[in-house]
C-alpha atoms as a PDB file:
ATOM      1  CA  UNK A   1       0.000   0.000   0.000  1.00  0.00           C
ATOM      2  CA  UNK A   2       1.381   3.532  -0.796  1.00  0.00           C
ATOM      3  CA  UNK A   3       1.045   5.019   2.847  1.00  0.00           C
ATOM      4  CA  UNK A   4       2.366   8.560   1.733  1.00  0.00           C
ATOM      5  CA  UNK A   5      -0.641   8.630  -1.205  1.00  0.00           C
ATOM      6  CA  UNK A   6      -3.079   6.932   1.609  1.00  0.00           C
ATOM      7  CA  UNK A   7      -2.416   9.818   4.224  1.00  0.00           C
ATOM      8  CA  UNK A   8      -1.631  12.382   1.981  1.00  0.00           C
ATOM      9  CA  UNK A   9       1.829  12.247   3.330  1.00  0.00           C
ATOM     10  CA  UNK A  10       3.601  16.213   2.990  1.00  0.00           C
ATOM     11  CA  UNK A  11       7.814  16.532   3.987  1.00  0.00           C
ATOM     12  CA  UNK A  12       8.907  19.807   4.327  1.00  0.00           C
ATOM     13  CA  UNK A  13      11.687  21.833   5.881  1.00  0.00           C
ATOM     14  CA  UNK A  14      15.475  21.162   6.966  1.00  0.00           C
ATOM     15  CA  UNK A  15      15.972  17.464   5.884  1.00  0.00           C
ATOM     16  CA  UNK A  16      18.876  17.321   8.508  1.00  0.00           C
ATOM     17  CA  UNK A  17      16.864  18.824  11.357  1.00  0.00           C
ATOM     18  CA  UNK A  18      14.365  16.768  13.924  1.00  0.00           C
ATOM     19  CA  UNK A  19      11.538  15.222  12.818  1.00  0.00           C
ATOM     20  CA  UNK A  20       8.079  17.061  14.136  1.00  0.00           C
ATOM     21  CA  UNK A  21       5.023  15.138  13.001  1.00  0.00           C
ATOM     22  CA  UNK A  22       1.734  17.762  12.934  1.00  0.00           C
ATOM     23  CA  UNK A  23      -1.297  15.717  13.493  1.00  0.00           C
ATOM     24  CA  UNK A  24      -4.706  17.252  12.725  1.00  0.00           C
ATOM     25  CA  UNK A  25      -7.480  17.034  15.226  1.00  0.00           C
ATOM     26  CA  UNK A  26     -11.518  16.008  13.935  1.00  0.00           C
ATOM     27  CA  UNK A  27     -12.811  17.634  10.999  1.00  0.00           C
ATOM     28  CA  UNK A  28      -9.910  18.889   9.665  1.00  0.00           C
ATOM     29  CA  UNK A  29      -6.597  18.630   7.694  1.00  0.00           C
ATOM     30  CA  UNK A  30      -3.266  19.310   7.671  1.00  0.00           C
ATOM     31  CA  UNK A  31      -3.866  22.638   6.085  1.00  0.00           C
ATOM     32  CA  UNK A  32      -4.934  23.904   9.821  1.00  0.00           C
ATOM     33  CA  UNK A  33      -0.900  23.941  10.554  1.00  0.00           C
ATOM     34  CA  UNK A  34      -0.665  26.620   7.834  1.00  0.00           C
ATOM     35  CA  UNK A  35       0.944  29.401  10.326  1.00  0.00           C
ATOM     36  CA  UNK A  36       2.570  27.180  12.292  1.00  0.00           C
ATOM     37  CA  UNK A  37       5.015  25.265   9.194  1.00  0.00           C
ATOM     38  CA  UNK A  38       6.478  28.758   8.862  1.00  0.00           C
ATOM     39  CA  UNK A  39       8.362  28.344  12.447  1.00  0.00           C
ATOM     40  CA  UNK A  40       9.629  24.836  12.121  1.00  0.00           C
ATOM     41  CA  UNK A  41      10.225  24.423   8.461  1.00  0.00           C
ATOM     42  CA  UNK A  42      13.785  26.248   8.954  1.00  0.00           C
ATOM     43  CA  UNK A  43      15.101  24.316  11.558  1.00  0.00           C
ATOM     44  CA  UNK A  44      13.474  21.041  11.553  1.00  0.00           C
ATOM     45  CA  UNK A  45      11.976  18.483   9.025  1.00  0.00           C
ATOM     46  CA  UNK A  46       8.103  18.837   9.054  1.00  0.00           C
ATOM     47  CA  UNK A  47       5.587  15.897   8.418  1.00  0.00           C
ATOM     48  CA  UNK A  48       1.947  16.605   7.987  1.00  0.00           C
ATOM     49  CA  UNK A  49      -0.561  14.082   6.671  1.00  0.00           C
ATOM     50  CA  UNK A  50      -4.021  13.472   6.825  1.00  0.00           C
ATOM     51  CA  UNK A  51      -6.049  11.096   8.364  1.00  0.00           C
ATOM     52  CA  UNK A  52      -8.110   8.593   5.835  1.00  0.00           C
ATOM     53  CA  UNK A  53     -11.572  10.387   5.873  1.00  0.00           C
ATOM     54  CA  UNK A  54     -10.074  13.713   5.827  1.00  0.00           C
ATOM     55  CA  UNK A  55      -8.504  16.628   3.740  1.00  0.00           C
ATOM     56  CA  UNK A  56      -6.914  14.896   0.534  1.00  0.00           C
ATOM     57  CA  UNK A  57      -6.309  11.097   1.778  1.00  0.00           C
ATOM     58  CA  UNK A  58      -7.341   8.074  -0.101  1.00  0.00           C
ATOM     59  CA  UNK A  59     -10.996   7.420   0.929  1.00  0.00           C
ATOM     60  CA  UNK A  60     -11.040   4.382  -0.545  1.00  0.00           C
ATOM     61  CA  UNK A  61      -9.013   3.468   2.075  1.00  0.00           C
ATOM     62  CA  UNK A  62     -11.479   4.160   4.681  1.00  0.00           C
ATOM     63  CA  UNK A  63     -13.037   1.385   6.513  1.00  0.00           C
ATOM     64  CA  UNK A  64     -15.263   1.554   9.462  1.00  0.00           C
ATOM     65  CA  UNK A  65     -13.528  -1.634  11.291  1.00  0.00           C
ATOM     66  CA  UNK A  66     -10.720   0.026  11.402  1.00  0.00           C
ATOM     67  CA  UNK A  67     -11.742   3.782  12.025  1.00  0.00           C
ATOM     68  CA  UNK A  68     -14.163   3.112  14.533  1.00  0.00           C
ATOM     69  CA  UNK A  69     -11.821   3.073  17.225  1.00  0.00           C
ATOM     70  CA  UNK A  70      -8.770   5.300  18.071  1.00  0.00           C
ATOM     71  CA  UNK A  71      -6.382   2.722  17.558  1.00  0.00           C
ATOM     72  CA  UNK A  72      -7.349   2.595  13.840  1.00  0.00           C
ATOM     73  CA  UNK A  73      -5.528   6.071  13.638  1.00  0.00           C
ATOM     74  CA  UNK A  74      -2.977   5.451  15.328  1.00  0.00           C
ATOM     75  CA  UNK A  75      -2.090   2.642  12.902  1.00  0.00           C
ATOM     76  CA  UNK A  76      -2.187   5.188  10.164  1.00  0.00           C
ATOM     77  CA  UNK A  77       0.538   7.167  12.376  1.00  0.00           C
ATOM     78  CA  UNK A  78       2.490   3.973  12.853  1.00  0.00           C
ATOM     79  CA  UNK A  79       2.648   3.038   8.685  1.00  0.00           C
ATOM     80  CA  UNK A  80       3.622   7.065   7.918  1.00  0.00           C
ATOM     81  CA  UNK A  81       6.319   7.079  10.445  1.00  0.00           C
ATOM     82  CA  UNK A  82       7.510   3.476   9.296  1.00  0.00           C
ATOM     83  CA  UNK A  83       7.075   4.657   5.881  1.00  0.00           C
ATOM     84  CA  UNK A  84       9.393   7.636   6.194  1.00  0.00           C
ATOM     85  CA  UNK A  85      11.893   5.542   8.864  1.00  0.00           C
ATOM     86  CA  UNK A  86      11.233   8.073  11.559  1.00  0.00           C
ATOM     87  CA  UNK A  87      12.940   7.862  14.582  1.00  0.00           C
ATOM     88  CA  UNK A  88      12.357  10.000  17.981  1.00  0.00           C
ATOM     89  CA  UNK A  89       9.931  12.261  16.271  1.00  0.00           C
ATOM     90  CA  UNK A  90       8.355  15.010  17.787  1.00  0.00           C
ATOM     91  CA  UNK A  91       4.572  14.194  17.490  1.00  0.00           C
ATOM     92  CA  UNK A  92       2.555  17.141  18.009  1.00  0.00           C
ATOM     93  CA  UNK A  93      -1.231  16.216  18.026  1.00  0.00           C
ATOM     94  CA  UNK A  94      -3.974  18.482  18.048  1.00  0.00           C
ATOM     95  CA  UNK A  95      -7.004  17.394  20.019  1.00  0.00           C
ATOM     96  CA  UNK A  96      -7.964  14.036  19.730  1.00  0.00           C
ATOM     97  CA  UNK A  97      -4.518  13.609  18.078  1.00  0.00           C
ATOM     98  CA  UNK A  98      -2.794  14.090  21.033  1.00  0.00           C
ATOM     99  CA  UNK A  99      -4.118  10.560  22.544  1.00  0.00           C
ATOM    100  CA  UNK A 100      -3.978   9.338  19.053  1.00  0.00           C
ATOM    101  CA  UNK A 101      -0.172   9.942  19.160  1.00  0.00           C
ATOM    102  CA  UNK A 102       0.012   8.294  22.629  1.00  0.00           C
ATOM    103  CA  UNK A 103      -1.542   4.853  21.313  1.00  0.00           C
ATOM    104  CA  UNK A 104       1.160   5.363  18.562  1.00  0.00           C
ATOM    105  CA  UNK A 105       4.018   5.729  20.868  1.00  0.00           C
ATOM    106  CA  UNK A 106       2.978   2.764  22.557  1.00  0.00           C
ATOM    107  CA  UNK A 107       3.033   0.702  19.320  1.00  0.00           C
ATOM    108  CA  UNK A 108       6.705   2.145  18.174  1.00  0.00           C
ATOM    109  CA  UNK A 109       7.972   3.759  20.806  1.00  0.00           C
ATOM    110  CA  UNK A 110      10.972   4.194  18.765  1.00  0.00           C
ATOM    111  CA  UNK A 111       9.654   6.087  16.787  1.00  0.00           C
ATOM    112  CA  UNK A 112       8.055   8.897  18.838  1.00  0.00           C
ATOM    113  CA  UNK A 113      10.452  10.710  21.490  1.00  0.00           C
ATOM    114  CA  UNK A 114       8.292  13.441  22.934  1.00  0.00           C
ATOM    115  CA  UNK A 115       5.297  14.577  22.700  1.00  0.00           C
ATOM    116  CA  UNK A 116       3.240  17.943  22.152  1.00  0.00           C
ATOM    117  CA  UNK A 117      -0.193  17.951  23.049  1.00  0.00           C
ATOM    118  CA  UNK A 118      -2.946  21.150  21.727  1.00  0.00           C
ATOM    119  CA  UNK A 119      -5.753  21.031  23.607  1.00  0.00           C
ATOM    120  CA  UNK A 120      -5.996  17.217  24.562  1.00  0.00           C
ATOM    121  CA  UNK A 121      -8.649  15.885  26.020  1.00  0.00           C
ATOM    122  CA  UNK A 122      -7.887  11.694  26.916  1.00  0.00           C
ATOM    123  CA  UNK A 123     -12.031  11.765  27.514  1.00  0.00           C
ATOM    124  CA  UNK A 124     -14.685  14.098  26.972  1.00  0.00           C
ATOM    125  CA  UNK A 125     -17.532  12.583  28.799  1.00  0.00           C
ATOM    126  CA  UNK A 126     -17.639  13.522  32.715  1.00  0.00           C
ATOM    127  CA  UNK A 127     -16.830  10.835  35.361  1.00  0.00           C
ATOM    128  CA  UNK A 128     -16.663  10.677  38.900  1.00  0.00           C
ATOM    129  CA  UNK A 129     -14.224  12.897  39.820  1.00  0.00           C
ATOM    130  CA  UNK A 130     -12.952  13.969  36.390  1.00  0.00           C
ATOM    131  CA  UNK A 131     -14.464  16.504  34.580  1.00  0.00           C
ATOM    132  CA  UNK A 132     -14.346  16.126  30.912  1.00  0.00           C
ATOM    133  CA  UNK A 133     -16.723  19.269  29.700  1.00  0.00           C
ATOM    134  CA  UNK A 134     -19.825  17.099  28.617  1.00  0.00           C
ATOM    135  CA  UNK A 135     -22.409  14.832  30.148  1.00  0.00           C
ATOM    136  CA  UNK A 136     -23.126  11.761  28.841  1.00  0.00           C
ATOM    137  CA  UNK A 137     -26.614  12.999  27.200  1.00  0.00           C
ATOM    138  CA  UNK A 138     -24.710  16.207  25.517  1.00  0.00           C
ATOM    139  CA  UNK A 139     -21.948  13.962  23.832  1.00  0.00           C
ATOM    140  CA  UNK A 140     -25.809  11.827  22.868  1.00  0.00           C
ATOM    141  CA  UNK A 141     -27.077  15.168  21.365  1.00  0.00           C
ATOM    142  CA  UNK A 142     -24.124  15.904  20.136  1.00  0.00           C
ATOM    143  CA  UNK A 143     -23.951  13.339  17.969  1.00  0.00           C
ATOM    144  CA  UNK A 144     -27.678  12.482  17.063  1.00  0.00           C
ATOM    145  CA  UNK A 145     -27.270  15.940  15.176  1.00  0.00           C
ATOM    146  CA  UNK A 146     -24.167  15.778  13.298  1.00  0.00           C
ATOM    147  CA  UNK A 147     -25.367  12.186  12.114  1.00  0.00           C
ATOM    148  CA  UNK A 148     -28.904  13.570  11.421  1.00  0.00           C
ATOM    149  CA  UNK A 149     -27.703  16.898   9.896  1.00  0.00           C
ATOM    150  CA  UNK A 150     -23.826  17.032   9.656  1.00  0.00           C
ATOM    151  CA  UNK A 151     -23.709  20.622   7.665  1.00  0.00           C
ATOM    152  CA  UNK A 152     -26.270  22.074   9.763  1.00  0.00           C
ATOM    153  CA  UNK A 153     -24.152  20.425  12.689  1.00  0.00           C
ATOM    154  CA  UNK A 154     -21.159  21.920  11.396  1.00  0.00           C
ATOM    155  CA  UNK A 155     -22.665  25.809  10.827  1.00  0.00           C
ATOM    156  CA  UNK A 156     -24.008  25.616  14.328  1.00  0.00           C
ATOM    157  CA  UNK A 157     -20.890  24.110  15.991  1.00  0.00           C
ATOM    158  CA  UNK A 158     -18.017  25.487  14.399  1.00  0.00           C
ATOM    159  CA  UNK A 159     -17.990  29.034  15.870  1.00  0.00           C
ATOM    160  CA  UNK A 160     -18.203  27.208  19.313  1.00  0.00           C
ATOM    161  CA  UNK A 161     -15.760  24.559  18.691  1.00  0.00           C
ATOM    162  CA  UNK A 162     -13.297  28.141  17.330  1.00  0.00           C
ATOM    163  CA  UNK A 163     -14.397  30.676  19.973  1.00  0.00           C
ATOM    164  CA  UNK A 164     -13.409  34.530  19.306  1.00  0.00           C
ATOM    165  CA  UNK A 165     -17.025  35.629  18.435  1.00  0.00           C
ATOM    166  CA  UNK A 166     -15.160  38.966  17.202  1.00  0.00           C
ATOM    167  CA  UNK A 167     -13.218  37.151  14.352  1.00  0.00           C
ATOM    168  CA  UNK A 168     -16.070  35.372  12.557  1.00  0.00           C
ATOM    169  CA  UNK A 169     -13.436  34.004   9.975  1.00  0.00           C
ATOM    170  CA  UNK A 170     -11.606  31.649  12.502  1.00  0.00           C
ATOM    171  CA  UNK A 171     -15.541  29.824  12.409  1.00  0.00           C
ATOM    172  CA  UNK A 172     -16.114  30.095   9.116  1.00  0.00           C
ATOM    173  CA  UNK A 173     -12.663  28.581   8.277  1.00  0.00           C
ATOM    174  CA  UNK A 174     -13.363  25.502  11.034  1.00  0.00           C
ATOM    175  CA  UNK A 175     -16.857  25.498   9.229  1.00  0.00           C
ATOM    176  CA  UNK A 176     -15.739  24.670   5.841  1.00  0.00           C
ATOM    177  CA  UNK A 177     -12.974  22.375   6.940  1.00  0.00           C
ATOM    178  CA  UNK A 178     -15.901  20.287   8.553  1.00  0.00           C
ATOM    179  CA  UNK A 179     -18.185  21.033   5.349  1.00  0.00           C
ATOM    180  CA  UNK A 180     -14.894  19.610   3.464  1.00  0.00           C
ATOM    181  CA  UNK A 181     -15.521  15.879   5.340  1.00  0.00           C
ATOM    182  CA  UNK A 182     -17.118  13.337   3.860  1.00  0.00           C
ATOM    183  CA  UNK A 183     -20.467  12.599   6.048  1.00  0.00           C
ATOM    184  CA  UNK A 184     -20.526   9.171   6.545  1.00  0.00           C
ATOM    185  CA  UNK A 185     -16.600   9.064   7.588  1.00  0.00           C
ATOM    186  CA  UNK A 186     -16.763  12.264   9.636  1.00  0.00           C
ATOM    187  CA  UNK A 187     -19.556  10.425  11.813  1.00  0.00           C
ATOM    188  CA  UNK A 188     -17.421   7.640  12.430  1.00  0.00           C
ATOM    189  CA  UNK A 189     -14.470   9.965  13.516  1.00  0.00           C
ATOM    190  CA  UNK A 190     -16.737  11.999  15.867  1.00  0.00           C
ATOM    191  CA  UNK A 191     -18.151   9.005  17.481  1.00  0.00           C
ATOM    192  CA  UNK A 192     -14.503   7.370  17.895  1.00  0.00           C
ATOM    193  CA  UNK A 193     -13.697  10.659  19.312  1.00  0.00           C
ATOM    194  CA  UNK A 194     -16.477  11.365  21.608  1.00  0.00           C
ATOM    195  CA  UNK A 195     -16.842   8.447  23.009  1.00  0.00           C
ATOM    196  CA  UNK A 196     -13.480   7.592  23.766  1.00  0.00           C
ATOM    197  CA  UNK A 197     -11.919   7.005  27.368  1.00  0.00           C
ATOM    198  CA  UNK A 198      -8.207   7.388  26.841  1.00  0.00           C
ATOM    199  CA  UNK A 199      -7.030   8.327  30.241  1.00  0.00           C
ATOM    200  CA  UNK A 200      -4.930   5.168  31.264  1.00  0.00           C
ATOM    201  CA  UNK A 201      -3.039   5.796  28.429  1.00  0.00           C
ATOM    202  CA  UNK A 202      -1.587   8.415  29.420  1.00  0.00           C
ATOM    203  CA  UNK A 203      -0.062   6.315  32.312  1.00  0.00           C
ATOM    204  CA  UNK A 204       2.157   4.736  29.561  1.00  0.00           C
ATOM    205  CA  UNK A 205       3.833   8.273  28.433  1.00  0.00           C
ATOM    206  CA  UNK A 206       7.707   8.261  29.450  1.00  0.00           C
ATOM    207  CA  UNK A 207       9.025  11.159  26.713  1.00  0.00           C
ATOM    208  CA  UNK A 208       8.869  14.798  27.546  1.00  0.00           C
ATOM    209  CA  UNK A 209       6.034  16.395  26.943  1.00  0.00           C
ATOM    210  CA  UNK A 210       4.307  19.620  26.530  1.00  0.00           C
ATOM    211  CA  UNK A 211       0.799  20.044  27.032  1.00  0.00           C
ATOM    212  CA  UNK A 212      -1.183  23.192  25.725  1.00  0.00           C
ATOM    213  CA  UNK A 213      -4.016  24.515  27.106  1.00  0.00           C
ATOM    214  CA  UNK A 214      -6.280  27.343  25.934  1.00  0.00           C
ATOM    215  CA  UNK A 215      -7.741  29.678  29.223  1.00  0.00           C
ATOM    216  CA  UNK A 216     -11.124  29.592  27.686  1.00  0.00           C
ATOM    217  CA  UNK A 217     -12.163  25.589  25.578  1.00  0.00           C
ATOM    218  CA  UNK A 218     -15.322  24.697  25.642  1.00  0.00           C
ATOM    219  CA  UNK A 219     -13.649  20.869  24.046  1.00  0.00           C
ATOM    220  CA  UNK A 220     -11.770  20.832  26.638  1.00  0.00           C
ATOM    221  CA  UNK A 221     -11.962  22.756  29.748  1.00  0.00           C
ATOM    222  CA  UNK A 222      -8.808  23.677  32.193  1.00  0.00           C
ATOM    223  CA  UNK A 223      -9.563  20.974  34.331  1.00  0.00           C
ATOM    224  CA  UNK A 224      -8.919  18.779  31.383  1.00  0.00           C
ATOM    225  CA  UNK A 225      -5.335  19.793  30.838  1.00  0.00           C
ATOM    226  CA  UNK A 226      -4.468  19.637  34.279  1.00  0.00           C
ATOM    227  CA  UNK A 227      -5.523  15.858  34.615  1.00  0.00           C
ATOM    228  CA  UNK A 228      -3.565  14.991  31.376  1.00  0.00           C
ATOM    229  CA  UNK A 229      -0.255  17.354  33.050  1.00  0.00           C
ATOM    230  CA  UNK A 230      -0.822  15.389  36.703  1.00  0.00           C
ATOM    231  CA  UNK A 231      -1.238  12.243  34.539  1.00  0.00           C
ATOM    232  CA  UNK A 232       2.061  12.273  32.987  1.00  0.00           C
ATOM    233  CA  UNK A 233       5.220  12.197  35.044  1.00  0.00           C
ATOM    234  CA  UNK A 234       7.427  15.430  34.387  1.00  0.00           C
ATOM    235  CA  UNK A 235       5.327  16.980  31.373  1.00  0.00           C
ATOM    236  CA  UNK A 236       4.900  20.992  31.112  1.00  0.00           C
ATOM    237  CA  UNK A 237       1.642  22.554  30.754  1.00  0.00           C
ATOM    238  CA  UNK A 238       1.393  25.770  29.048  1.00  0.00           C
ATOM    239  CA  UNK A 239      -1.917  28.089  29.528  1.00  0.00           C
ATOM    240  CA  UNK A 240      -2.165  29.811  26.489  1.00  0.00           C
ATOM    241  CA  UNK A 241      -3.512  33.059  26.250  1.00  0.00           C
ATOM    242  CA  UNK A 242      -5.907  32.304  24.006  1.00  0.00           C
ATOM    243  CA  UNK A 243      -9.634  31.193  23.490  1.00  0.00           C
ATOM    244  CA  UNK A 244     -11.024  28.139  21.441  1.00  0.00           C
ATOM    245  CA  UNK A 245      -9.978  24.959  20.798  1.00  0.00           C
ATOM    246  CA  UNK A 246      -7.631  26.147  17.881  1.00  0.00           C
ATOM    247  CA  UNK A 247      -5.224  27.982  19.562  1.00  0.00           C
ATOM    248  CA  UNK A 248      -2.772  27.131  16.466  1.00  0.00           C
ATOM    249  CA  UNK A 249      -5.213  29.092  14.192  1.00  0.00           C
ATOM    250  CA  UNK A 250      -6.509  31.777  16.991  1.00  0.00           C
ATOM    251  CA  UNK A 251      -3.388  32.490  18.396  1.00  0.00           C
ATOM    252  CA  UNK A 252      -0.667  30.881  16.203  1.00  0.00           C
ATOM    253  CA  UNK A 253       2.459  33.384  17.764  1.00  0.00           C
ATOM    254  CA  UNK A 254       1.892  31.977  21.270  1.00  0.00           C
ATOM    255  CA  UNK A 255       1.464  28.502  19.923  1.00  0.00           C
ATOM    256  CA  UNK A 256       4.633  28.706  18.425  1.00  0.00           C
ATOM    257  CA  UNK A 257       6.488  30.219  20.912  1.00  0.00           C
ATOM    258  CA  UNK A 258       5.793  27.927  23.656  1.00  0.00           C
ATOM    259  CA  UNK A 259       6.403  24.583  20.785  1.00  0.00           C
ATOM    260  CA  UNK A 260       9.808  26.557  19.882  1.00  0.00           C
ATOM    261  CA  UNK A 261      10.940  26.335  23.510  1.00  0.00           C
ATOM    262  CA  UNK A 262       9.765  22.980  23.987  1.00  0.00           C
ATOM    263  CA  UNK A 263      11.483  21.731  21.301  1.00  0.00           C
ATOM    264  CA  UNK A 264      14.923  23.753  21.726  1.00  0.00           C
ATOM    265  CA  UNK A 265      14.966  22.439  25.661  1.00  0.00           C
ATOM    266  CA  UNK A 266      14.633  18.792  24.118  1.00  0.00           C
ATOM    267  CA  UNK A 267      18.600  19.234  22.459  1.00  0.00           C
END
């Protein structure tokens, strides 16, 4: 199988330089690290790809078996960075990427060595004594909706997902990037991401890592970064100041100042 044609597979920047993987979160594409390849690409090498279902992978590939559950992507992450012989990558994961690049380090951990998480979220569903930002009946409306009506979904739930009410184009941007998924595969990556209970995995993490956090998420509340920073022995957390759950797009200069750092502390 040609994994870089399956995922869309992009290598850019200083061929001699670290690796940093950018992973895309839901609904989206590798396009939505646009303003943050201009701060890497001259001092590192830069892999972006996208997930099968999304942005300009194979969807023939696509398969529900395999998609339906987070590990399915992480697979994908697995073949790209065994495709390209990666070793001690940086991955940096937006979202739901950021446990998808966790199950992938636990597959290879060769080929991951540290780990940059944007707005993670390891569940999103509340439990006793974790707040994840929804109850189980929102995550139930949540998706009954997009599955029912997935552009009216996406018009009504993009300028919430995006925040900043006074820059309407950071919504309409998220809006078309969902409008830009195929239906039928974006409803199996929102109920694999929804539903998804990734918080033991986190136990597993042993690489530095940075984890991102926006002061205002409505994804993924404060309380949701500090679990995933208590979670995982001797990582960072950053609060951004920023709003959203696209702090990368919102506010890419403090994005990429506080990756920069992370990255030139890992030498």
């Amino acid at each position: 199988m040609d994994i870089a044609r399956r995922n869309n597979v992009t290598v850019t920047g200083t061929p001699q330089g670290r690796t940093v993987v950018l992973a895309h979160g839901f609904g989206c594409d590798q396009n939505m690290w646009r303003l943050t390849l201009p701060a890497l690409v001259e001092e590192y090498r830069v892999v972006l790809f996208d997930y099968v279902g999304s942005g300009r992978s194979d969807a023939a590939a696509f398969s529900e078996d395999r998609y339906g559950s987070l590990s399915g992507y992480a697979q994908d992450v697995v073949e790209v960075c065994e495709a390209l012989d990666l070793r001690d990558a940086v991955f940096v994961g937006h979202s739901v990427s950021a446990m998808i690049g966790v199950l992938a380090a636990g597959t290879a951990p060769e080929r991951i060595g540290a780990h940059v998480m944007v707005a993670p979220s390891p569940r999103y569903i509340d439990d006793e004594g974790y707040r994840g930002g929804f109850s189980a009946d929102d995550i139930d409306e949540l998706l009954a909706s997009l599955e029912s009506n997935y552009l009216g979904w996406s018009a009504a739930m993009a300028p919430v997902i995006m925040g900043n009410a006074d820059r309407p184009e950071l919504g309409e941007e998220l809006r078309n990037s969902f409008c830009a998924t195929d239906p039928d595969m974006a409803r199996v990556f929102a109920r694999t991401t929804f539903l998804s209970d990734s918080r033991d995995d986190l136990k597993s993490v042993e690489v530095p890592t940075l984890v991102l956090e926006c002061t205002q998420d409505v994804i993924a509340p404060r309380e949701v970064g500090a679990f995933v920073h208590r979670a995982i022995p001797g990582s960072t957390l950053v609060t951004l100041d920023a709003t959203g759950h696209c702090p990368h797009l919102s506010a890419p200069e403090a994005t990429n100042r506080a990756i920069i750092e992370f990255l030139a502390a890992l030498r």
